[in-house]
PDB file of N, CA and C in Angstrom:
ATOM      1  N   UNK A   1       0.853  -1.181   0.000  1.00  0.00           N
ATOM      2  CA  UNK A   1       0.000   0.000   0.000  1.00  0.00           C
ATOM      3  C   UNK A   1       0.890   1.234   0.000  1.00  0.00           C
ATOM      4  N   UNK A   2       0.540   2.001  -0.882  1.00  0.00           N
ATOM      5  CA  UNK A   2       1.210   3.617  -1.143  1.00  0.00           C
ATOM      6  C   UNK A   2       0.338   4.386  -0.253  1.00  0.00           C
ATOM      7  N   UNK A   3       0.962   4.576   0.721  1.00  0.00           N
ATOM      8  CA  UNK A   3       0.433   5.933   1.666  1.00  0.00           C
ATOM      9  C   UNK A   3       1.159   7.177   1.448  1.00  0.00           C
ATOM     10  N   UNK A   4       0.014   8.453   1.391  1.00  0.00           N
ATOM     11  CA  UNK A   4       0.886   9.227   0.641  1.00  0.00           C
ATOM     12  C   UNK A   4       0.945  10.190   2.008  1.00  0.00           C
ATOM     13  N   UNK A   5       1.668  11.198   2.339  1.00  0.00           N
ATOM     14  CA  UNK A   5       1.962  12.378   2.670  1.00  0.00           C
ATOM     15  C   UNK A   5       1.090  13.298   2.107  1.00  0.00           C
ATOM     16  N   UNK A   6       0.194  14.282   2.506  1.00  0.00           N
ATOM     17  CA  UNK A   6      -0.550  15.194   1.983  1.00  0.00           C
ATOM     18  C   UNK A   6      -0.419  16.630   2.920  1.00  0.00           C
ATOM     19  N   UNK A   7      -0.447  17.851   2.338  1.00  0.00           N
ATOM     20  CA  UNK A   7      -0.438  18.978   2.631  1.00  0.00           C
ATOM     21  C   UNK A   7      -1.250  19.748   2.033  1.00  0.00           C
ATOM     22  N   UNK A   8      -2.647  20.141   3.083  1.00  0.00           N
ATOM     23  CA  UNK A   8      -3.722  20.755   2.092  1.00  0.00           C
ATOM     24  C   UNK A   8      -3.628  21.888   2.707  1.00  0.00           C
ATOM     25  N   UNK A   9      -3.480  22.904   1.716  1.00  0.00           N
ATOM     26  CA  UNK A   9      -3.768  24.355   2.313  1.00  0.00           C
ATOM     27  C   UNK A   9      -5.291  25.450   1.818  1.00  0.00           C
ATOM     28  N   UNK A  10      -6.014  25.349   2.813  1.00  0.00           N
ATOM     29  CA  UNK A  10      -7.229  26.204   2.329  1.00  0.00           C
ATOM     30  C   UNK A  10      -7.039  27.393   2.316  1.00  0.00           C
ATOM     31  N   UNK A  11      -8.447  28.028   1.577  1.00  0.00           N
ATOM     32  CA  UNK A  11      -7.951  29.355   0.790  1.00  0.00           C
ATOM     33  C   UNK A  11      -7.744  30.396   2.140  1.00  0.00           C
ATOM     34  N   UNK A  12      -8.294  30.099   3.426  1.00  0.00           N
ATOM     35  CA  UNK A  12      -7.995  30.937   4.315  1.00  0.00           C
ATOM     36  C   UNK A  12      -6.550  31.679   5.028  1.00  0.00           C
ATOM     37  N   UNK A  13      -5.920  30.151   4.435  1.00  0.00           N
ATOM     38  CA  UNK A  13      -4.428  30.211   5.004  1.00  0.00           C
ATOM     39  C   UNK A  13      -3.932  28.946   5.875  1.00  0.00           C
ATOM     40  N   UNK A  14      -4.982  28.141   6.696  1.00  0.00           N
ATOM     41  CA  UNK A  14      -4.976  26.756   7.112  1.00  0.00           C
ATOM     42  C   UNK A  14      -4.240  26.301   6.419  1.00  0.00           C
ATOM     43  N   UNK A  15      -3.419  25.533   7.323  1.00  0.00           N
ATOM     44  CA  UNK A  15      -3.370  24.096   6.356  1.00  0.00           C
ATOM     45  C   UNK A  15      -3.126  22.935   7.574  1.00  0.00           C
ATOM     46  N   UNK A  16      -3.519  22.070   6.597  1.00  0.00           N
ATOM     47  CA  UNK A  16      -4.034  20.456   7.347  1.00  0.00           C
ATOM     48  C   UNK A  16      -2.757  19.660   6.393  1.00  0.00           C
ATOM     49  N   UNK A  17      -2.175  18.610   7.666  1.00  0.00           N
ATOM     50  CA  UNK A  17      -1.109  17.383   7.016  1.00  0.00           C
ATOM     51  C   UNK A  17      -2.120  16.461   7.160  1.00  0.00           C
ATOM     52  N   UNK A  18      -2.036  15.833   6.613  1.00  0.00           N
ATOM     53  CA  UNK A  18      -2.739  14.517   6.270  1.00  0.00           C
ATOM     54  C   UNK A  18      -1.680  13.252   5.579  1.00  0.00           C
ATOM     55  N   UNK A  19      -1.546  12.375   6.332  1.00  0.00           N
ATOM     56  CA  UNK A  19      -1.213  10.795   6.008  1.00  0.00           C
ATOM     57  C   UNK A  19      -2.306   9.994   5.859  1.00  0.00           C
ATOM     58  N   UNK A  20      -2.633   9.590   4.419  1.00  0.00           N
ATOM     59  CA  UNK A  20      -3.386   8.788   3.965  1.00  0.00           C
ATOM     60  C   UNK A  20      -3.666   7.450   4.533  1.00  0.00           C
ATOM     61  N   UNK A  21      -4.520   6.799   5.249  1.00  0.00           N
ATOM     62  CA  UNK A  21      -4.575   5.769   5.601  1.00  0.00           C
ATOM     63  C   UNK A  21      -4.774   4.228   4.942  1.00  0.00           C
ATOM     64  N   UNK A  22      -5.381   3.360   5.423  1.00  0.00           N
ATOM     65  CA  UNK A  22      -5.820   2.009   4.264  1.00  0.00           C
ATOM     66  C   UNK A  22      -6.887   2.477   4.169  1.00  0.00           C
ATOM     67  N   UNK A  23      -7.950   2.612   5.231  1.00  0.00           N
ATOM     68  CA  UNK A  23      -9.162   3.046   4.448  1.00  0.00           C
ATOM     69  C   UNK A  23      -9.335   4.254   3.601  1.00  0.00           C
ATOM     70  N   UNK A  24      -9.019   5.233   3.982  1.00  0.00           N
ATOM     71  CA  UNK A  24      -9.051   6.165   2.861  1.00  0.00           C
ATOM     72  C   UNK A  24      -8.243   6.016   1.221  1.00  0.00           C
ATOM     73  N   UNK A  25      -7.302   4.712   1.217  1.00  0.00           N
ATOM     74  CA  UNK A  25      -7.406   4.560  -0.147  1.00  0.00           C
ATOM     75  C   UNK A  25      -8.368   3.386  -0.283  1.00  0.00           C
ATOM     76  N   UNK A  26      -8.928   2.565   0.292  1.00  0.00           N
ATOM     77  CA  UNK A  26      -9.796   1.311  -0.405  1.00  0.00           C
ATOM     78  C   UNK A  26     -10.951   2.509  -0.632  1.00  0.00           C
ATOM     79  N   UNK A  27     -11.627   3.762   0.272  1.00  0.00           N
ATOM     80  CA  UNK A  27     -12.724   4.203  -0.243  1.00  0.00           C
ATOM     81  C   UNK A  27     -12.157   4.444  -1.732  1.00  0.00           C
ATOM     82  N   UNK A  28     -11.328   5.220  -1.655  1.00  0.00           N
ATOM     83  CA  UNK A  28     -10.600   6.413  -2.939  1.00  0.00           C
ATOM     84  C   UNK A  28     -10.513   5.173  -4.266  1.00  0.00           C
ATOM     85  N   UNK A  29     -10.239   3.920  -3.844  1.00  0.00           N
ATOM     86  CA  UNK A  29     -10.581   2.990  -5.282  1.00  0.00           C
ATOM     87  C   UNK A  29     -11.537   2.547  -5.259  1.00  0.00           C
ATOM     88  N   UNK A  30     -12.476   2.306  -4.402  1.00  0.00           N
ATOM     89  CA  UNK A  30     -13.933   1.582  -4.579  1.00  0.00           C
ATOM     90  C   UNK A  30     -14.623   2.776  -5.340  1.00  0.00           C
ATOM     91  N   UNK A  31     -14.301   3.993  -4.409  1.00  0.00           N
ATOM     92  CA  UNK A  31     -15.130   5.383  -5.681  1.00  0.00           C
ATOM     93  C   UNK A  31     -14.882   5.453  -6.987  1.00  0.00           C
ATOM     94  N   UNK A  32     -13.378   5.511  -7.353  1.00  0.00           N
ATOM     95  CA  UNK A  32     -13.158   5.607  -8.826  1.00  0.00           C
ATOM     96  C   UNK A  32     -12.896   4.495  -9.356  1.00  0.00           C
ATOM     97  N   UNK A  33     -13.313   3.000  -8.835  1.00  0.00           N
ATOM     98  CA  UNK A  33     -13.248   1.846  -9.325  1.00  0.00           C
ATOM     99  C   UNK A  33     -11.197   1.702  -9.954  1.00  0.00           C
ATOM    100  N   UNK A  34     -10.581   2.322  -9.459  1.00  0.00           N
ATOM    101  CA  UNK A  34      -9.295   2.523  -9.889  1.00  0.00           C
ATOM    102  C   UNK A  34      -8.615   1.633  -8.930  1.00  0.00           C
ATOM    103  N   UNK A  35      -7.329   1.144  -8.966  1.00  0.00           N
ATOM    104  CA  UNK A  35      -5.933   1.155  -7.863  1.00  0.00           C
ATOM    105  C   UNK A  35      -5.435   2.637  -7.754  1.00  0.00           C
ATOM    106  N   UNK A  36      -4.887   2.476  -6.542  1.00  0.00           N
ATOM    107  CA  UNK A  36      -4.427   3.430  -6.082  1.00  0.00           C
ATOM    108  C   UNK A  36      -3.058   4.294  -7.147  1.00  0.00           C
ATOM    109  N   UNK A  37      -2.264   3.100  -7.596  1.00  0.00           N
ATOM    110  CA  UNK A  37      -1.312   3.744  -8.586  1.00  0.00           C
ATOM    111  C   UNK A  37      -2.127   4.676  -9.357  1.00  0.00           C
ATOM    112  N   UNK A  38      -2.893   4.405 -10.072  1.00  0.00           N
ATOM    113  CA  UNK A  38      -3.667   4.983 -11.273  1.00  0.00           C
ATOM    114  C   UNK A  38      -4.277   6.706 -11.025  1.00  0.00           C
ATOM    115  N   UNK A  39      -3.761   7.112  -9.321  1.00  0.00           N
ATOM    116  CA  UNK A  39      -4.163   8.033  -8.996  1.00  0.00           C
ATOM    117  C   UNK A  39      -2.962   8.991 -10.011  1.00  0.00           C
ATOM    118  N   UNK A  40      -4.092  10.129 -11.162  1.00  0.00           N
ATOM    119  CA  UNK A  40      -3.379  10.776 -11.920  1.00  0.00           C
ATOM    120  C   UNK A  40      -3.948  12.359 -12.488  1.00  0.00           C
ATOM    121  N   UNK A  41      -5.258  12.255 -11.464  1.00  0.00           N
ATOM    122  CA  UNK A  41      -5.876  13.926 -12.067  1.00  0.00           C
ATOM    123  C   UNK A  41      -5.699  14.759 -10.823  1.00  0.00           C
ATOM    124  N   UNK A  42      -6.403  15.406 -10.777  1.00  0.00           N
ATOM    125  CA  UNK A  42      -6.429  16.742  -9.136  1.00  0.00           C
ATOM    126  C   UNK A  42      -7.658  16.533  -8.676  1.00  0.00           C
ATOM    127  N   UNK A  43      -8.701  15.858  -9.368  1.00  0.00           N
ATOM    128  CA  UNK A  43      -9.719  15.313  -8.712  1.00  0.00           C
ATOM    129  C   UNK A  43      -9.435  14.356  -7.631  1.00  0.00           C
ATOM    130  N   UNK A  44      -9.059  13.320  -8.288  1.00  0.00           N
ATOM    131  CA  UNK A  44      -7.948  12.147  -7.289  1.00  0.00           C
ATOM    132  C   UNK A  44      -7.567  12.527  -6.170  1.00  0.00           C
ATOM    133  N   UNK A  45      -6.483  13.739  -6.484  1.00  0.00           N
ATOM    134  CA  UNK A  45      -5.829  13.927  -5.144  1.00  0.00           C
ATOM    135  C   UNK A  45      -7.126  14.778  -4.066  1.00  0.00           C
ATOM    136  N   UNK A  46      -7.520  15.640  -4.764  1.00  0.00           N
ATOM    137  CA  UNK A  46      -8.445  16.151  -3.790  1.00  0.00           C
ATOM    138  C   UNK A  46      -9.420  15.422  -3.190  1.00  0.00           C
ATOM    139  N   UNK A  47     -10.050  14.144  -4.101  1.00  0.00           N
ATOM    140  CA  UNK A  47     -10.802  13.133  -2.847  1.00  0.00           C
ATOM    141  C   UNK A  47      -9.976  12.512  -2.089  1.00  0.00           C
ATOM    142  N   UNK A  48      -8.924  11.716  -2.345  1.00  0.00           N
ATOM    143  CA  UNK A  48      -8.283  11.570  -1.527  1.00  0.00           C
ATOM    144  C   UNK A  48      -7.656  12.584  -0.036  1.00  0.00           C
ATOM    145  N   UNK A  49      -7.486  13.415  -0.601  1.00  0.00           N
ATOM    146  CA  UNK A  49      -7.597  14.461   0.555  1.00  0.00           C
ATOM    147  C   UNK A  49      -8.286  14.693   1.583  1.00  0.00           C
ATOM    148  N   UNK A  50      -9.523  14.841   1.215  1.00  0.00           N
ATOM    149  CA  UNK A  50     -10.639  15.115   1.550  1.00  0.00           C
ATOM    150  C   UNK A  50     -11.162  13.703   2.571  1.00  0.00           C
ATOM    151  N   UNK A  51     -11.092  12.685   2.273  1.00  0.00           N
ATOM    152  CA  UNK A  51     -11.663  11.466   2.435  1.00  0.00           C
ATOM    153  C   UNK A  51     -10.433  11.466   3.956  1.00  0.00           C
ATOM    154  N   UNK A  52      -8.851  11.797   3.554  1.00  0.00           N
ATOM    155  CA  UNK A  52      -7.982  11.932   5.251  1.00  0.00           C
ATOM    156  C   UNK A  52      -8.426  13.328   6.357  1.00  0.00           C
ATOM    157  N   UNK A  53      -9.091  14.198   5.553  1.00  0.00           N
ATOM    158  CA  UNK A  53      -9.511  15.315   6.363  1.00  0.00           C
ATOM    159  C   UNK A  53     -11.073  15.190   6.977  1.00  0.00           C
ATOM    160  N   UNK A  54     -11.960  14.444   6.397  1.00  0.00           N
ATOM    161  CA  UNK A  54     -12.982  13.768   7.210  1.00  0.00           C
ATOM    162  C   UNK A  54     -13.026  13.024   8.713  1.00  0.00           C
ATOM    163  N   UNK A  55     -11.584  11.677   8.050  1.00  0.00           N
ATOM    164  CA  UNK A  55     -11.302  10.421   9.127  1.00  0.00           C
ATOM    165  C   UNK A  55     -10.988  11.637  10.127  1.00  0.00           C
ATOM    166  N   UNK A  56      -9.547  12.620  10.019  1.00  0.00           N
ATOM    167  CA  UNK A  56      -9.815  13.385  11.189  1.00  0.00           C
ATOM    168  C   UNK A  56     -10.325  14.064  11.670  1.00  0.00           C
ATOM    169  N   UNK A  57     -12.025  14.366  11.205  1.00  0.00           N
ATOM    170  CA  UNK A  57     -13.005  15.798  11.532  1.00  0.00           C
ATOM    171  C   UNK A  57     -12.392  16.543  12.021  1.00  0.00           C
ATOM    172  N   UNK A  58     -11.781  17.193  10.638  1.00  0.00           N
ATOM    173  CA  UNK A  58     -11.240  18.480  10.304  1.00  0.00           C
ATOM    174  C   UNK A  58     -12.321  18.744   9.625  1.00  0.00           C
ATOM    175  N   UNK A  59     -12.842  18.369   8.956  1.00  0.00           N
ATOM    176  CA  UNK A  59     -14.792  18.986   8.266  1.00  0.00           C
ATOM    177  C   UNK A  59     -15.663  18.219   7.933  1.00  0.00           C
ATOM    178  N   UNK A  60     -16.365  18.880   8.224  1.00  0.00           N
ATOM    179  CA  UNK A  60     -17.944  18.455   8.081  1.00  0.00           C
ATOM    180  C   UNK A  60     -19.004  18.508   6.418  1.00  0.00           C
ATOM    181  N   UNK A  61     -17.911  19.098   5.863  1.00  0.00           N
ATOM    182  CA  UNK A  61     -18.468  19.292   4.439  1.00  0.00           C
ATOM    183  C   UNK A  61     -18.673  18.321   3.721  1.00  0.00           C
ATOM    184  N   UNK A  62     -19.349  18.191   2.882  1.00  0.00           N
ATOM    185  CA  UNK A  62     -19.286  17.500   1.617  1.00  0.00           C
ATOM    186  C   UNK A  62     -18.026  18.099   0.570  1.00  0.00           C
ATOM    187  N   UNK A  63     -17.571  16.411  -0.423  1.00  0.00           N
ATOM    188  CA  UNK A  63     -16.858  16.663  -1.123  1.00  0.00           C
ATOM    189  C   UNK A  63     -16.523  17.780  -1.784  1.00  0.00           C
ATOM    190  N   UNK A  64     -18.182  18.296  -2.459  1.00  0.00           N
ATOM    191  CA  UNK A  64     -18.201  19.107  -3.453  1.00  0.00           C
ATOM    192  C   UNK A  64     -18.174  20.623  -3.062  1.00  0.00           C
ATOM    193  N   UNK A  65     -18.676  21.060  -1.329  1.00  0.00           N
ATOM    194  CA  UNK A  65     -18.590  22.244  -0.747  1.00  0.00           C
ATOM    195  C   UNK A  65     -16.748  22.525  -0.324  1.00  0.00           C
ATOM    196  N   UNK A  66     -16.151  21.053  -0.382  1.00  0.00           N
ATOM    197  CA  UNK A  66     -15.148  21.499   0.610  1.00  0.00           C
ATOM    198  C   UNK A  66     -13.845  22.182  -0.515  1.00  0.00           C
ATOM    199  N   UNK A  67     -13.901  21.195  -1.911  1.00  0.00           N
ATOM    200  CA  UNK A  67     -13.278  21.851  -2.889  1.00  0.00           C
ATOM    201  C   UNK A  67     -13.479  23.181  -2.891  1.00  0.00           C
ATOM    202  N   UNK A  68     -14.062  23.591  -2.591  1.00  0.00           N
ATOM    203  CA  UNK A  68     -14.394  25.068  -3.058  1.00  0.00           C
ATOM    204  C   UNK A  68     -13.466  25.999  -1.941  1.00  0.00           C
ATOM    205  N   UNK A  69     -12.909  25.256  -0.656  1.00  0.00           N
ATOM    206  CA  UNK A  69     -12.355  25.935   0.194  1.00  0.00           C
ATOM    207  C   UNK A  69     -10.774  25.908  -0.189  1.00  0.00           C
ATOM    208  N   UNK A  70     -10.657  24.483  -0.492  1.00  0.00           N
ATOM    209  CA  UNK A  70      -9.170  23.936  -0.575  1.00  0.00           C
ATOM    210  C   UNK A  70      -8.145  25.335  -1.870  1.00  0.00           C
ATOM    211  N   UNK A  71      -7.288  25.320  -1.602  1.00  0.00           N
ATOM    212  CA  UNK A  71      -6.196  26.751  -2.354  1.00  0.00           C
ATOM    213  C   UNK A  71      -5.058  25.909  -3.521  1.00  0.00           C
ATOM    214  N   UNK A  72      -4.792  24.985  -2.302  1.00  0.00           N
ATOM    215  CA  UNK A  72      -3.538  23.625  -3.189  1.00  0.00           C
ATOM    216  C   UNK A  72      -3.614  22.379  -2.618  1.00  0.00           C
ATOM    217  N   UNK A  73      -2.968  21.228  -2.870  1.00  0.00           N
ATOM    218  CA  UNK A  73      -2.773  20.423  -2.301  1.00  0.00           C
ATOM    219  C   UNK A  73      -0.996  19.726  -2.967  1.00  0.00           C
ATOM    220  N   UNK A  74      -0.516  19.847  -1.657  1.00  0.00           N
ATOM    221  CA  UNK A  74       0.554  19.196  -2.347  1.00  0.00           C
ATOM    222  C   UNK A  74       0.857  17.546  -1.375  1.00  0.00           C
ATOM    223  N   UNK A  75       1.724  16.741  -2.535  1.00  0.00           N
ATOM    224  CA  UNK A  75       2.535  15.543  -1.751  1.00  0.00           C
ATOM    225  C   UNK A  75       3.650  15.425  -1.381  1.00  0.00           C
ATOM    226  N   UNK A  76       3.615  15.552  -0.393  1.00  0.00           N
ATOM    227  CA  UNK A  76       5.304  16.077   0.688  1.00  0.00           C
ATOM    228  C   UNK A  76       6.063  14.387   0.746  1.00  0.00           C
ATOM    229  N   UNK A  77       7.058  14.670   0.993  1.00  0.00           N
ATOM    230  CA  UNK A  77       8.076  13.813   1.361  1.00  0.00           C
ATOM    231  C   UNK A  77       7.585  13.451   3.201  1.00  0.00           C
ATOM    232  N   UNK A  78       7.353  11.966   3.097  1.00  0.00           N
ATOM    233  CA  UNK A  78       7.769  11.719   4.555  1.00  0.00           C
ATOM    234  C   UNK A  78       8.446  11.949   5.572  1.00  0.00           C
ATOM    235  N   UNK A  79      10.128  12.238   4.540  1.00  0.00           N
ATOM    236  CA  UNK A  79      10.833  12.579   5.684  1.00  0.00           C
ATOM    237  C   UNK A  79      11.113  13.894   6.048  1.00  0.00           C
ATOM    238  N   UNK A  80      10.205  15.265   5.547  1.00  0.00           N
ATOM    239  CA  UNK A  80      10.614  16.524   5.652  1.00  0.00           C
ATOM    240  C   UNK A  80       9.892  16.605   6.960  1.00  0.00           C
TER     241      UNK A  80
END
């Protein structure tokens, strides 16, 4: 399993780390019927995102309200 490192910064100035868990990638391929490798648009990363910022109720939003907050998302190195 590829667990990724995530760094989401909302448009406020927040930002949330997020380490991807197992469940948040079995949801992230049962949704896009994909493997996890195959993760390759900004949709991808942002459900995936989204799906590690839930597990830690960091929000309460829906997918489609919370995009609208998010600014970037980047994938950091583990060891920084």
């Amino acid at each position: 399993m590829n667990q990724l490192n995530l760094r989401i910064e909302l448009s406020d100035g927040t930002v949330i780390e997020v380490l991807s868990s197992a469940g948040d990638i079995v949801k992230w391929e049962a949704h896009f019927n994909l493997g996890i490798d195959k993760l390759e648009k900004v949709t991808h990363l942002l459900y995936l995102s989204w799906l590690g910022v839930v597990r830690l109720k960091k929000t309460a939003e829906t997918f489609d309200d919370w995009i609208e907050l998010v600014a970037k998302v980047d994938v950091t190195d583990p060891k920084d």
